[in-house]
Structure formats: structure tokens, C-alpha cells
PDB file of N, CA and C in Angstrom:
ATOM      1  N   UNK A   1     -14.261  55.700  27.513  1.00  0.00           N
ATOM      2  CA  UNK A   1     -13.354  54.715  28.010  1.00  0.00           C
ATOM      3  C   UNK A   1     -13.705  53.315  27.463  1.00  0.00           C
ATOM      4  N   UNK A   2     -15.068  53.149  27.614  1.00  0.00           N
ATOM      5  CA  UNK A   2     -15.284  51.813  27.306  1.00  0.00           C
ATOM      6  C   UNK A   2     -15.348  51.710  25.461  1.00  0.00           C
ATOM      7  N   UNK A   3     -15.335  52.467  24.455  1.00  0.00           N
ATOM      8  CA  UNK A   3     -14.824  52.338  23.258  1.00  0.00           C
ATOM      9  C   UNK A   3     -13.337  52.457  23.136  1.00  0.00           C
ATOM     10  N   UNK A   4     -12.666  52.861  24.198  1.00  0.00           N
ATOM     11  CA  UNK A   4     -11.118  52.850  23.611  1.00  0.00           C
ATOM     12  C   UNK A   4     -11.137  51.144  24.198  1.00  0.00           C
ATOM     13  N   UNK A   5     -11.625  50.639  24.921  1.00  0.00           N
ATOM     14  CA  UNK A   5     -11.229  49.402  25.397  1.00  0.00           C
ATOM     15  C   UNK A   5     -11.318  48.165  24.145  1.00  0.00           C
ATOM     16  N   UNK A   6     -12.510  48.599  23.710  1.00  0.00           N
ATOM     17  CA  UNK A   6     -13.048  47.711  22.588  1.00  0.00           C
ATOM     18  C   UNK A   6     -12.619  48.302  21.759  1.00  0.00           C
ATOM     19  N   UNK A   7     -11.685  49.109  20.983  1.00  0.00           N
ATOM     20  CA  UNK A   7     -10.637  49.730  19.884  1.00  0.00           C
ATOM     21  C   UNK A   7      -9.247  49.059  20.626  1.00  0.00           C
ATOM     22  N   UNK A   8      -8.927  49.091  21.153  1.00  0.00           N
ATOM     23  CA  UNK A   8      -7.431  48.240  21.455  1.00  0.00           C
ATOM     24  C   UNK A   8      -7.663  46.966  21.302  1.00  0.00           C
ATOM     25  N   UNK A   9      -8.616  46.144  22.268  1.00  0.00           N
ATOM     26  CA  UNK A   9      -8.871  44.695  21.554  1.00  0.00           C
ATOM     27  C   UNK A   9      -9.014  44.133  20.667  1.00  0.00           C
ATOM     28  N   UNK A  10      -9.795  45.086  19.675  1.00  0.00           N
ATOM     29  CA  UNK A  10     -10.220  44.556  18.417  1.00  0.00           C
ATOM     30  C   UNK A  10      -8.490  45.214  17.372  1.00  0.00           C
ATOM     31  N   UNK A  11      -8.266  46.093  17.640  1.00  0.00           N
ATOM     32  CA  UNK A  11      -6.506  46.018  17.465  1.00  0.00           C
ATOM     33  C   UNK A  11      -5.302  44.941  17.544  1.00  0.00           C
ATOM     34  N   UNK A  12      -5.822  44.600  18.639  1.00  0.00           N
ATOM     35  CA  UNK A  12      -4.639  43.438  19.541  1.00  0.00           C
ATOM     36  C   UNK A  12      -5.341  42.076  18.626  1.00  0.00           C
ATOM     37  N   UNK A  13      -6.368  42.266  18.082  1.00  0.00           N
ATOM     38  CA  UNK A  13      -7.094  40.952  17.684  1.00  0.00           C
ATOM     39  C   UNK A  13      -6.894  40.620  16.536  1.00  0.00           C
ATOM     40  N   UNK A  14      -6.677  41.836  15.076  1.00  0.00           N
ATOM     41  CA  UNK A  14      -6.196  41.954  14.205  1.00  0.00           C
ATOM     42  C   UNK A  14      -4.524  41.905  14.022  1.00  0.00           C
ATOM     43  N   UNK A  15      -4.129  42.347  14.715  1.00  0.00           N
ATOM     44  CA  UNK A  15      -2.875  42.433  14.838  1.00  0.00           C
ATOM     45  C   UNK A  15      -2.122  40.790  14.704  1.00  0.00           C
ATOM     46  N   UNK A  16      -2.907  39.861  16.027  1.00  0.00           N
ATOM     47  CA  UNK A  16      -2.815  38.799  16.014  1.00  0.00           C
ATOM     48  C   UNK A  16      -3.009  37.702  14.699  1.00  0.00           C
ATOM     49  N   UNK A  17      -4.002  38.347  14.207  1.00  0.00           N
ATOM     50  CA  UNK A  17      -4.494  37.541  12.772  1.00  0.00           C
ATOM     51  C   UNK A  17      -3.498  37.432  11.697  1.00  0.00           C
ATOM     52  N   UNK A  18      -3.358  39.157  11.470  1.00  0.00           N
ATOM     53  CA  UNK A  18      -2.068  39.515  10.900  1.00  0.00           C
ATOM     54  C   UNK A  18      -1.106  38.584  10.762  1.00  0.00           C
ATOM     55  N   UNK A  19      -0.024  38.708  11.871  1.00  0.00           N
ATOM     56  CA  UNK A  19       0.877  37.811  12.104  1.00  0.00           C
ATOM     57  C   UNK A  19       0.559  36.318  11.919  1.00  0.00           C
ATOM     58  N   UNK A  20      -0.222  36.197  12.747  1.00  0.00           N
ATOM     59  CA  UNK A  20      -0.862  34.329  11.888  1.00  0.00           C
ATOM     60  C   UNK A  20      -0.684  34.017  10.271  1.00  0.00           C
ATOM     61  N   UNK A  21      -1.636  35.122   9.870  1.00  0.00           N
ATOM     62  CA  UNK A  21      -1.271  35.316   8.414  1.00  0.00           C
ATOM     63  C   UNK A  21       0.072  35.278   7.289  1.00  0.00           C
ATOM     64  N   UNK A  22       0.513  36.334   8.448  1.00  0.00           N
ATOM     65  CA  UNK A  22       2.170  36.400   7.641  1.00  0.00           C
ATOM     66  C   UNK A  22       3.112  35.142   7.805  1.00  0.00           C
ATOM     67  N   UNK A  23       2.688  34.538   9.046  1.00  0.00           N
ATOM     68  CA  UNK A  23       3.495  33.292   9.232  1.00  0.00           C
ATOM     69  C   UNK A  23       3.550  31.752   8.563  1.00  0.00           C
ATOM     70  N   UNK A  24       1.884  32.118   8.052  1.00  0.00           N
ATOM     71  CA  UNK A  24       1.462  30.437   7.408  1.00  0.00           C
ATOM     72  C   UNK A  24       1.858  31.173   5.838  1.00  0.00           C
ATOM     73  N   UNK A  25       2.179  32.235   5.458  1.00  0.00           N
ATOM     74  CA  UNK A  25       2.501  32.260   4.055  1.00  0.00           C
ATOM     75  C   UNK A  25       4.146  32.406   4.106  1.00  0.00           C
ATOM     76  N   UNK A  26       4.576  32.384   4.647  1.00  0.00           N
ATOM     77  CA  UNK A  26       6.577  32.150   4.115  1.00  0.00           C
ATOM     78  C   UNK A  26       6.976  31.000   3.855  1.00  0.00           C
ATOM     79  N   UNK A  27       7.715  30.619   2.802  1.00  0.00           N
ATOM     80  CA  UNK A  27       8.183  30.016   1.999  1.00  0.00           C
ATOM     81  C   UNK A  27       8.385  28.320   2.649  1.00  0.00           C
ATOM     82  N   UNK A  28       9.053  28.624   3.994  1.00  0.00           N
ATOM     83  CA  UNK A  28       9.389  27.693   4.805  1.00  0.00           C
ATOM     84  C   UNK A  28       8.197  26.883   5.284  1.00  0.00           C
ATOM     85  N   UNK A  29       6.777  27.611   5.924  1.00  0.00           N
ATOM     86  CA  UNK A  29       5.319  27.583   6.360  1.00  0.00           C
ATOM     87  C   UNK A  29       4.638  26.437   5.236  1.00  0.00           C
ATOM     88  N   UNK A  30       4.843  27.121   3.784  1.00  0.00           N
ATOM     89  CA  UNK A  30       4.321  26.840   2.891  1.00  0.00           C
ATOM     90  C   UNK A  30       4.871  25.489   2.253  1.00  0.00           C
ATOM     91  N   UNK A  31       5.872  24.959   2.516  1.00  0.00           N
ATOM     92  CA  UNK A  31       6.765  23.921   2.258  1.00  0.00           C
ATOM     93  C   UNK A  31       6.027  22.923   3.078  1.00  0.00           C
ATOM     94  N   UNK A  32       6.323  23.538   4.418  1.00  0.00           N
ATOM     95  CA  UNK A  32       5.381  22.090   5.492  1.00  0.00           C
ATOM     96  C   UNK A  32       4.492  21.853   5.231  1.00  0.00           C
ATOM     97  N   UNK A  33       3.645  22.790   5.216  1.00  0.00           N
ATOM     98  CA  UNK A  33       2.158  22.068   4.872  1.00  0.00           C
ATOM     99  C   UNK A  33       1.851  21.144   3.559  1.00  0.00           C
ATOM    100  N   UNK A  34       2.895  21.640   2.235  1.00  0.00           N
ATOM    101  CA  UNK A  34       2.943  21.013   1.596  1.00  0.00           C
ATOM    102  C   UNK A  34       3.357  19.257   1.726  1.00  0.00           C
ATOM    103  N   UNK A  35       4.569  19.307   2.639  1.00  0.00           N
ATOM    104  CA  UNK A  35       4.775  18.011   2.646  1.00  0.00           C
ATOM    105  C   UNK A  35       4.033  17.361   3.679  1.00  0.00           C
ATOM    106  N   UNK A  36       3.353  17.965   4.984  1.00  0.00           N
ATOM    107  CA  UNK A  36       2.404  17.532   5.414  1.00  0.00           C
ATOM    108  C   UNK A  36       1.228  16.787   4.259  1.00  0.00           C
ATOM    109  N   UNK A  37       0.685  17.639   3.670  1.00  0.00           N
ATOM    110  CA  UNK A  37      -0.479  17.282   2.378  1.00  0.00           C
ATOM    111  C   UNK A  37      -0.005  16.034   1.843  1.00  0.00           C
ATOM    112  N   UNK A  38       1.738  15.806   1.454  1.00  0.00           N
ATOM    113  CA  UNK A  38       1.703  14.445   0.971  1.00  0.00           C
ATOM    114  C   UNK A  38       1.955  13.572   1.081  1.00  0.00           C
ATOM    115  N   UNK A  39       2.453  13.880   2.693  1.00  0.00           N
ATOM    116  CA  UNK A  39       2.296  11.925   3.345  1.00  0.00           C
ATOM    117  C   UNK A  39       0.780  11.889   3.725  1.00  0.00           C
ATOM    118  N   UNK A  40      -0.115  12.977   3.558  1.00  0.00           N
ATOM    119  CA  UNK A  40      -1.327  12.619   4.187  1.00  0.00           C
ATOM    120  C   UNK A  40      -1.742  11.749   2.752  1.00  0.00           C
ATOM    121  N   UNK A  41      -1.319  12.517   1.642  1.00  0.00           N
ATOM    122  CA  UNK A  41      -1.952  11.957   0.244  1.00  0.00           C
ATOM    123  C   UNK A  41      -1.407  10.220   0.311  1.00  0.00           C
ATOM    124  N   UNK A  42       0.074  10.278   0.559  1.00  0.00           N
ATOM    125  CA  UNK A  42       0.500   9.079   0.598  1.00  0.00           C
ATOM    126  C   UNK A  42      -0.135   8.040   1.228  1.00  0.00           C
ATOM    127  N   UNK A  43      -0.332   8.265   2.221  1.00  0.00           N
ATOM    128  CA  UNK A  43      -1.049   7.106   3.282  1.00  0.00           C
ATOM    129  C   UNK A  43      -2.368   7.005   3.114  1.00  0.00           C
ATOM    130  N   UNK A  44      -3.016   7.771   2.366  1.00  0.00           N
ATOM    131  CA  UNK A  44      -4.531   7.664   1.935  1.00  0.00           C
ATOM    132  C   UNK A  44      -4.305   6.683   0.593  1.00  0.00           C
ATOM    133  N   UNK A  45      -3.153   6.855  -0.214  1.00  0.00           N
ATOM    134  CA  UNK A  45      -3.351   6.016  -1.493  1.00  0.00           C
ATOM    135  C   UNK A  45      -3.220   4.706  -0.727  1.00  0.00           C
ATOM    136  N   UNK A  46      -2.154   4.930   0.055  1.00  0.00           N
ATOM    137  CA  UNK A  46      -1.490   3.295   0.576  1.00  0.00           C
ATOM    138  C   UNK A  46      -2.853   2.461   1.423  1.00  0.00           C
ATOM    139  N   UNK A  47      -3.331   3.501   1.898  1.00  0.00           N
ATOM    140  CA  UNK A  47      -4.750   2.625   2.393  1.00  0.00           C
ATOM    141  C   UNK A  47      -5.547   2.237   1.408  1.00  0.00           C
ATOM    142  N   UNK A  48      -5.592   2.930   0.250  1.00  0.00           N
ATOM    143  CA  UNK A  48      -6.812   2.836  -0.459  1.00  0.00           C
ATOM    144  C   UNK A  48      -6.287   1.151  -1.343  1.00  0.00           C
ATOM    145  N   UNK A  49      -5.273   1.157  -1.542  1.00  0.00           N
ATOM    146  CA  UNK A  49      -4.327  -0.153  -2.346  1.00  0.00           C
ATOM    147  C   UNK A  49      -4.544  -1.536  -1.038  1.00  0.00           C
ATOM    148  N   UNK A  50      -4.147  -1.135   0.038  1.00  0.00           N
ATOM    149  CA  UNK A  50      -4.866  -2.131   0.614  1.00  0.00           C
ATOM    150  C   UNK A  50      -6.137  -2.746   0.291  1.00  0.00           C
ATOM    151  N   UNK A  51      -6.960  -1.910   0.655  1.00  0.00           N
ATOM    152  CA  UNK A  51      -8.242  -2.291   0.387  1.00  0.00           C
ATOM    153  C   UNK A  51      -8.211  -2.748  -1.056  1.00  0.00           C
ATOM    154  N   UNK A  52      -8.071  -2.308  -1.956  1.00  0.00           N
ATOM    155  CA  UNK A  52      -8.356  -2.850  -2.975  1.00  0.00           C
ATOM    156  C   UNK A  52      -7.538  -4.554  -3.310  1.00  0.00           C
ATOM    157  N   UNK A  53      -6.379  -4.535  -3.072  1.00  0.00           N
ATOM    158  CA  UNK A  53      -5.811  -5.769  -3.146  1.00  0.00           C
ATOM    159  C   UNK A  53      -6.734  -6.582  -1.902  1.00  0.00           C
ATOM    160  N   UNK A  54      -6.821  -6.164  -0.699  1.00  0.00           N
ATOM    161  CA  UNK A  54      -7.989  -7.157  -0.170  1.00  0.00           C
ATOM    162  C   UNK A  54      -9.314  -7.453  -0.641  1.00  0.00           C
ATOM    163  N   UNK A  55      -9.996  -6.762  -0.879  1.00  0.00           N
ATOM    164  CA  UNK A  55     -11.061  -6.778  -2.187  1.00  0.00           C
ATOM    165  C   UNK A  55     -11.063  -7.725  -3.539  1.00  0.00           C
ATOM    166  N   UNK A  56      -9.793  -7.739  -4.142  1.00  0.00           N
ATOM    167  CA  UNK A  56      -9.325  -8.896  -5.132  1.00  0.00           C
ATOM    168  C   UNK A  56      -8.712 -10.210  -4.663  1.00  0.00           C
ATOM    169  N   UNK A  57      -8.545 -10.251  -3.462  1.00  0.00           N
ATOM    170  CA  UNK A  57      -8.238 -11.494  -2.837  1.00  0.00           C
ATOM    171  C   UNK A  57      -9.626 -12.009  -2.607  1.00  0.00           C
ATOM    172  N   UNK A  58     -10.230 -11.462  -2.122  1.00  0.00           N
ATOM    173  CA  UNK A  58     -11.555 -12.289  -1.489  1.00  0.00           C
ATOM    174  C   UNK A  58     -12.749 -12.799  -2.450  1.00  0.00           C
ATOM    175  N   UNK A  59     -12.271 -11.356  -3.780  1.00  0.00           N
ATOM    176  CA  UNK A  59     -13.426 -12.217  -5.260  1.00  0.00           C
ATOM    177  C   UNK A  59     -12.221 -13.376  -5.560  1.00  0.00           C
ATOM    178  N   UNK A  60     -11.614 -13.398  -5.152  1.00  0.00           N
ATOM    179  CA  UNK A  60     -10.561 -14.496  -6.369  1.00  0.00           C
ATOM    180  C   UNK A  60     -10.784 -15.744  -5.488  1.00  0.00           C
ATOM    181  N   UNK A  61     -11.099 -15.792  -4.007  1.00  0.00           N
ATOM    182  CA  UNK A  61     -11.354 -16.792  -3.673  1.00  0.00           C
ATOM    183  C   UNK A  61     -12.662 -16.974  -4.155  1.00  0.00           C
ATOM    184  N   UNK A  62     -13.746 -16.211  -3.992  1.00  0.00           N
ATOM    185  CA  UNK A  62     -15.090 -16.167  -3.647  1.00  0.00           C
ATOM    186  C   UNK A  62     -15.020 -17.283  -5.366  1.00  0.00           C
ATOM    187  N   UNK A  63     -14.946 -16.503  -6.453  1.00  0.00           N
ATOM    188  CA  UNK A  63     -14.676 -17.589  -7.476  1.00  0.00           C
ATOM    189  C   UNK A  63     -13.579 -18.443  -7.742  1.00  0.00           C
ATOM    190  N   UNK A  64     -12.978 -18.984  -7.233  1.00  0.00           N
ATOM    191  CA  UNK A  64     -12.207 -20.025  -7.062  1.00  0.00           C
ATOM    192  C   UNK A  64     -13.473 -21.243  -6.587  1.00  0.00           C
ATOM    193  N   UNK A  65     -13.937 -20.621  -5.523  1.00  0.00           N
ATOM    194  CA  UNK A  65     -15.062 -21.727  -4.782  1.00  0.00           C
ATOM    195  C   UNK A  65     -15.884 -21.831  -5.415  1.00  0.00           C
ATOM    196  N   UNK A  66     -16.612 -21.236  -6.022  1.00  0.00           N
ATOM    197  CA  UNK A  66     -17.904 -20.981  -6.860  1.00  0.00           C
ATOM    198  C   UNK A  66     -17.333 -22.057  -7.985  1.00  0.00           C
ATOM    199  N   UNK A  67     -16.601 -21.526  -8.638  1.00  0.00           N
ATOM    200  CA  UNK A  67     -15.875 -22.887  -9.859  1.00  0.00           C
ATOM    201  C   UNK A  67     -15.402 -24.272  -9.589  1.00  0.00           C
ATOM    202  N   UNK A  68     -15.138 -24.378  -8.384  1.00  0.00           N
ATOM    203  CA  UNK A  68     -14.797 -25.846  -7.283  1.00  0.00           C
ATOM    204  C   UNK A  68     -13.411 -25.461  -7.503  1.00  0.00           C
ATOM    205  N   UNK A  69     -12.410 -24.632  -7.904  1.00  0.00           N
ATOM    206  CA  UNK A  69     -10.776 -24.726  -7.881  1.00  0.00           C
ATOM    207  C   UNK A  69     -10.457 -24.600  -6.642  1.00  0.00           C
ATOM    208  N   UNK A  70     -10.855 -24.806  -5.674  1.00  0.00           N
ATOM    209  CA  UNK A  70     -10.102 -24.721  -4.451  1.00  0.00           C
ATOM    210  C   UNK A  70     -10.467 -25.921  -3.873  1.00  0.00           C
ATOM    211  N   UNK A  71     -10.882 -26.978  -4.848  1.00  0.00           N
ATOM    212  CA  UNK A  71     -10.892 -28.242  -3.786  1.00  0.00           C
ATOM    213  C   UNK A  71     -11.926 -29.106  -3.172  1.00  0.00           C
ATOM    214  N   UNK A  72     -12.751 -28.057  -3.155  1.00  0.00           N
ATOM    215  CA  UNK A  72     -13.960 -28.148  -2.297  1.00  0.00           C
ATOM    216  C   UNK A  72     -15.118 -28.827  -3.113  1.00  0.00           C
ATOM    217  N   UNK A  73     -15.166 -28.943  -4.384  1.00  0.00           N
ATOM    218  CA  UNK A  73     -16.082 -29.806  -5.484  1.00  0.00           C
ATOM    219  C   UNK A  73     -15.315 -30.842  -5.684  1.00  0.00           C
ATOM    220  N   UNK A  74     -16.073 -31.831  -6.093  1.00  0.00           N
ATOM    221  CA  UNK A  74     -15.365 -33.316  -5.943  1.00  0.00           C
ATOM    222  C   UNK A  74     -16.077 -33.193  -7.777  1.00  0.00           C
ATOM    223  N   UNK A  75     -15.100 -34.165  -8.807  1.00  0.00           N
ATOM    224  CA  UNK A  75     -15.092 -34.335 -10.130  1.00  0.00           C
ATOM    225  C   UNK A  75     -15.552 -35.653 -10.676  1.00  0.00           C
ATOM    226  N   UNK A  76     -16.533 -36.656 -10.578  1.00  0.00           N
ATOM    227  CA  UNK A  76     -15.984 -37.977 -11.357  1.00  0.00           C
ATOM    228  C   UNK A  76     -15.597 -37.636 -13.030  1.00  0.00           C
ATOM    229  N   UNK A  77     -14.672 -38.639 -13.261  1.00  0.00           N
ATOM    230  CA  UNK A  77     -14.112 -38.663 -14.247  1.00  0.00           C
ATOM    231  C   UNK A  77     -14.888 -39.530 -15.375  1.00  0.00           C
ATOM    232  N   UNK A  78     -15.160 -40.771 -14.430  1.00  0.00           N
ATOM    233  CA  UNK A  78     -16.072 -41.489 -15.010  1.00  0.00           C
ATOM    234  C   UNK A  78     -16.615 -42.248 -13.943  1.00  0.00           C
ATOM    235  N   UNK A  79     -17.865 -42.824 -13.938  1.00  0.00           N
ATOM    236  CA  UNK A  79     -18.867 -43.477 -12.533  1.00  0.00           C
ATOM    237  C   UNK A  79     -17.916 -44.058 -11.616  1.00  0.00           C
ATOM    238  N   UNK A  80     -16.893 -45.160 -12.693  1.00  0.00           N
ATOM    239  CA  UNK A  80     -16.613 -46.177 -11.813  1.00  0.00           C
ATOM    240  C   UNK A  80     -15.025 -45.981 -11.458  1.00  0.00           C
ATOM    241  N   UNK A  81     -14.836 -45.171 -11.524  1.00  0.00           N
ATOM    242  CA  UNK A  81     -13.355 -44.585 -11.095  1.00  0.00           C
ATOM    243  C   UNK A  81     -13.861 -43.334  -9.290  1.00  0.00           C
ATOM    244  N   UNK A  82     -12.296 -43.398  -8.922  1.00  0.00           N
ATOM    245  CA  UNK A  82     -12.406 -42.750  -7.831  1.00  0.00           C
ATOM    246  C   UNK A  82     -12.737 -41.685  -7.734  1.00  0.00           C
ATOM    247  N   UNK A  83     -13.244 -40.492  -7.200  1.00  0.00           N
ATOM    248  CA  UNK A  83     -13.499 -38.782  -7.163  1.00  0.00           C
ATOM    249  C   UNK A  83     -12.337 -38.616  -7.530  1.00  0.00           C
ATOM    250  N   UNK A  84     -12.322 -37.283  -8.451  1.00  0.00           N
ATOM    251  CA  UNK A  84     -10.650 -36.628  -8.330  1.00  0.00           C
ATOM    252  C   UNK A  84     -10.926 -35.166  -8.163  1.00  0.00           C
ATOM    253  N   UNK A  85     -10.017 -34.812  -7.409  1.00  0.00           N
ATOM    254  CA  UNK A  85     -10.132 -33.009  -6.989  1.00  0.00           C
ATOM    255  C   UNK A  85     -10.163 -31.807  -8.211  1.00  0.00           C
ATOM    256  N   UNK A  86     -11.313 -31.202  -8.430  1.00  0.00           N
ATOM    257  CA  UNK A  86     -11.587 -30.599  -9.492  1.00  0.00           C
ATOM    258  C   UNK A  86     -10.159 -29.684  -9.355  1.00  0.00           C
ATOM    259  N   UNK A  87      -9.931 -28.876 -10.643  1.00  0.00           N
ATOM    260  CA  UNK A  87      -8.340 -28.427 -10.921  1.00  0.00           C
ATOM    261  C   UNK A  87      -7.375 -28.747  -9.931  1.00  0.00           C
ATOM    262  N   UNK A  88      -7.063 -29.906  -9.894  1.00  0.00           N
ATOM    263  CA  UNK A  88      -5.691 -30.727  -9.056  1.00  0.00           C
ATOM    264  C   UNK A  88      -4.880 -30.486 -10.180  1.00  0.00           C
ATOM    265  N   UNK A  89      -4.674 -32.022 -10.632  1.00  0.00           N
ATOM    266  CA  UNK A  89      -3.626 -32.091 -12.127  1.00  0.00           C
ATOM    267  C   UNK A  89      -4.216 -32.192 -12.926  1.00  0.00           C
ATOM    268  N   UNK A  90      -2.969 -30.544 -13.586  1.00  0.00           N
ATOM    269  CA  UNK A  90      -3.513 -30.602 -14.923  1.00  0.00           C
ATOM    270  C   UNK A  90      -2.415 -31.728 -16.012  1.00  0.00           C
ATOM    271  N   UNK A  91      -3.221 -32.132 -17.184  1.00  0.00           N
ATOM    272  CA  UNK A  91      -2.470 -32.670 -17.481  1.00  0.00           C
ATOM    273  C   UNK A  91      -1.353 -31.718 -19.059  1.00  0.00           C
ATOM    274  N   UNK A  92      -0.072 -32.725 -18.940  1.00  0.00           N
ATOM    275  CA  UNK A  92       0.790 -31.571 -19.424  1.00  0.00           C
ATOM    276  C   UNK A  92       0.340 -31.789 -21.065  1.00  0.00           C
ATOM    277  N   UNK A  93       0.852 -30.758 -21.930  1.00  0.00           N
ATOM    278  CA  UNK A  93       0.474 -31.039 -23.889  1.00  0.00           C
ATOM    279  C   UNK A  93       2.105 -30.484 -24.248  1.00  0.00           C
ATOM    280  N   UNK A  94       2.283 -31.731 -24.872  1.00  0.00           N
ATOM    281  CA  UNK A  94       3.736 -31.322 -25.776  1.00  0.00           C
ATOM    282  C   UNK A  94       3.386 -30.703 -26.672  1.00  0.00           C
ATOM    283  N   UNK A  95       3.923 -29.350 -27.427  1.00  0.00           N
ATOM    284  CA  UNK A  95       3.930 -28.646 -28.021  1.00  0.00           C
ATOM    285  C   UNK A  95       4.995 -28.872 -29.201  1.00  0.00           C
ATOM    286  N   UNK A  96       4.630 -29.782 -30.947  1.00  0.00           N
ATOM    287  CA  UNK A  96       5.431 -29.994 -31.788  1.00  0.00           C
ATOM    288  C   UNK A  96       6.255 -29.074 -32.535  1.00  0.00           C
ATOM    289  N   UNK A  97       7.360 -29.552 -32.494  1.00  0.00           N
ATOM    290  CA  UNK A  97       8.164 -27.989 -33.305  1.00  0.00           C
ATOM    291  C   UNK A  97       7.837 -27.638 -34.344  1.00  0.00           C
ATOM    292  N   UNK A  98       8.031 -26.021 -34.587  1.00  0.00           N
ATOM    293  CA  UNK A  98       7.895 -25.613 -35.676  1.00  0.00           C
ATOM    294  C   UNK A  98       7.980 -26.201 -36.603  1.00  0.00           C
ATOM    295  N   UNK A  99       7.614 -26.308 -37.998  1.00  0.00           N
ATOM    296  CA  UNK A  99       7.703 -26.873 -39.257  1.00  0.00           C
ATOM    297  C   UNK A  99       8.097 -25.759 -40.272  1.00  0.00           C
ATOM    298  N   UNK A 100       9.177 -26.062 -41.069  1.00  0.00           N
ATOM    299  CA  UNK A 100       9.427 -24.339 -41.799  1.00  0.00           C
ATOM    300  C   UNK A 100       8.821 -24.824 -42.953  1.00  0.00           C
ATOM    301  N   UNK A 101       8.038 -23.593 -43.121  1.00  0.00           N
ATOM    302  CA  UNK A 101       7.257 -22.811 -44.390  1.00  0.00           C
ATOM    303  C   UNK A 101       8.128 -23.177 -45.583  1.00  0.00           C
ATOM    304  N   UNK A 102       7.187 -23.668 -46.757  1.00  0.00           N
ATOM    305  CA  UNK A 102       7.466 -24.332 -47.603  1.00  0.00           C
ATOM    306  C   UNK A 102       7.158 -23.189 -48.572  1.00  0.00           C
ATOM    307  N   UNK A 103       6.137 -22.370 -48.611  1.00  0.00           N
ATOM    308  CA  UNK A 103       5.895 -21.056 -49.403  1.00  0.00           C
ATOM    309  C   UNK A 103       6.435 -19.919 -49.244  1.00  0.00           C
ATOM    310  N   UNK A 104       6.880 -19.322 -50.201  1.00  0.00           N
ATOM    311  CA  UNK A 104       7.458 -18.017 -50.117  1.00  0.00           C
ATOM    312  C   UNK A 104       6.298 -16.854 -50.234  1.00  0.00           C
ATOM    313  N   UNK A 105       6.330 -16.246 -49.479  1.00  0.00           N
ATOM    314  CA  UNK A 105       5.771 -15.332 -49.573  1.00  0.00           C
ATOM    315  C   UNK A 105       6.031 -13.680 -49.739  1.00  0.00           C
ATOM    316  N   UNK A 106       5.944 -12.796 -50.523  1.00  0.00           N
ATOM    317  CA  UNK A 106       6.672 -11.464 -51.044  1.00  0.00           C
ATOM    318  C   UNK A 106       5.489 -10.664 -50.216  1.00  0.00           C
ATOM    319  N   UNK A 107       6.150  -9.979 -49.191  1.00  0.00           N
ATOM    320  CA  UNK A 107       5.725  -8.562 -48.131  1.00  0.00           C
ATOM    321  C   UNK A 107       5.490  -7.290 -49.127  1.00  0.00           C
ATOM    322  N   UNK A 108       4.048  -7.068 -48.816  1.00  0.00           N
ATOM    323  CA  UNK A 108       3.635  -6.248 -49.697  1.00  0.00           C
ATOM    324  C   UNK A 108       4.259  -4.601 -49.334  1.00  0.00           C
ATOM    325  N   UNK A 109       4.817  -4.330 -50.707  1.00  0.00           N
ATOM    326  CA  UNK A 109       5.238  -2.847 -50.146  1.00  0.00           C
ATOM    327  C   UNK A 109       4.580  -1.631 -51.074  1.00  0.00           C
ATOM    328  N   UNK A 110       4.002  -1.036 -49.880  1.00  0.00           N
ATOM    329  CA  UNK A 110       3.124   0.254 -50.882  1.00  0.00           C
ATOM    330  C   UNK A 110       4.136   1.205 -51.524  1.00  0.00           C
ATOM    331  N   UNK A 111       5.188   1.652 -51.220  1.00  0.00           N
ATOM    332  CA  UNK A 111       6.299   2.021 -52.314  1.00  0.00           C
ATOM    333  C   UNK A 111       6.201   1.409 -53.115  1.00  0.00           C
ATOM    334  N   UNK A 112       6.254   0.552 -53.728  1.00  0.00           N
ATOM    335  CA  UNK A 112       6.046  -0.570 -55.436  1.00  0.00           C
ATOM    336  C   UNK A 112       5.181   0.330 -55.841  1.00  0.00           C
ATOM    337  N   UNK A 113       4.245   0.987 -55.877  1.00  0.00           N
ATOM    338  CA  UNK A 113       3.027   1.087 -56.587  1.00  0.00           C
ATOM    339  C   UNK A 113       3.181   2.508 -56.992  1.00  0.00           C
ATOM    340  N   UNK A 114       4.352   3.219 -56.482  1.00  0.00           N
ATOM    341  CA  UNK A 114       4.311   5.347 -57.364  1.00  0.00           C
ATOM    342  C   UNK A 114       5.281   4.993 -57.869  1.00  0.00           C
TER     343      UNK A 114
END
């Protein structure tokens, strides 16, 4: 008696597995988990981009300060002039127009040469 008891359970136990089994592999099963997997993937990249753009904010200050561009270093220009705020104004450079080329020059072509 007491082996048929423990032969039906361990029946009823497999049986159960079984079906578990058959259920996480159909097409439909296999779809969810998939798209489960890629909002999990999604929201792991999207965290990971956080962090990293916070990470490049905080060196970009960290050297900003270190270089005085944020203000915080004072510049003389010369002794007897006032402090001026290190990278405040920059000053602007006109850029003279082109000048056209007075030489001709012939573009070398390796066809010429067979």
C-alpha cells in the first residue's frame, strides 16, 4: 500500500511537470517571455544611458572647474586692469574671403600612364 502511495505521487508529480513543460514551450508561452526579456533588456540599456550621460555631466563639470571655465578662477589680463572671468568673452576673428588660385593645377590621372 504504502509503495502504490508513493507511485501515484511521484505520477501526479511528473505529470504536473509535464504539463508545466508543455505549457512554457507553445508558441504563444514562448513569445511572452520573449517580449518580457526585452523590455527587461530595454530598461536595463535605458538605465545603463542614464548613468552614463550622468557620469559625463559630472567629468564635464569636474573639468570645466579644474580649467576655471565655469567662473570660479578669476584671470588678470594685465596687473593694472580689473579681474575678468576666465572663458567669459570670447573675442570674435573675421575670417578673410577666399582669394582664387592664381595656379593651375592638372589632377593627376593614373589612366595617363597605360
Amino acid at each position: 500500500m504504502f509503495w502504490m502511495a508513493v507511485g501515484a505521487g511521484a505520477t501526479v508529480w511528473t505529470l504536473n511537470k509535464a504539463q508545466r513543460l508543455a505549457r512554457s514551450i507553445t508558441p504563444g508561452s514562448l513569445a511572452d517571455s520573449a517580449a518580457r526579456g526585452a523590455v527587461e533588456a530595454g530598461s536595463a540599456v535605458r538605465s545603463f544611458t542614464g548613468e552614463v550621460r550622468a557620469g559625463m555631466l559630472q567629468r564635464e563639470l569636474q573639468l570645466n572647474r579644474e580649467l576655471g571655465l565655469d567662473g570660479s578662477v578669476l584671470a588678470r589680463t594685465e596687473p593694472s586692469k580689473a579681474p575678468v572671468l576666465r572663458g567669459g568673452v570670447k573675442k570674435r576673428v573675421e575670417i578673410p574671403p577666399a582669394v582664387p588660385s592664381t595656379t593651375h593645377i592638372t589632377p593627376y590621372n593614373r589612366n595617363e600612364d597605360l
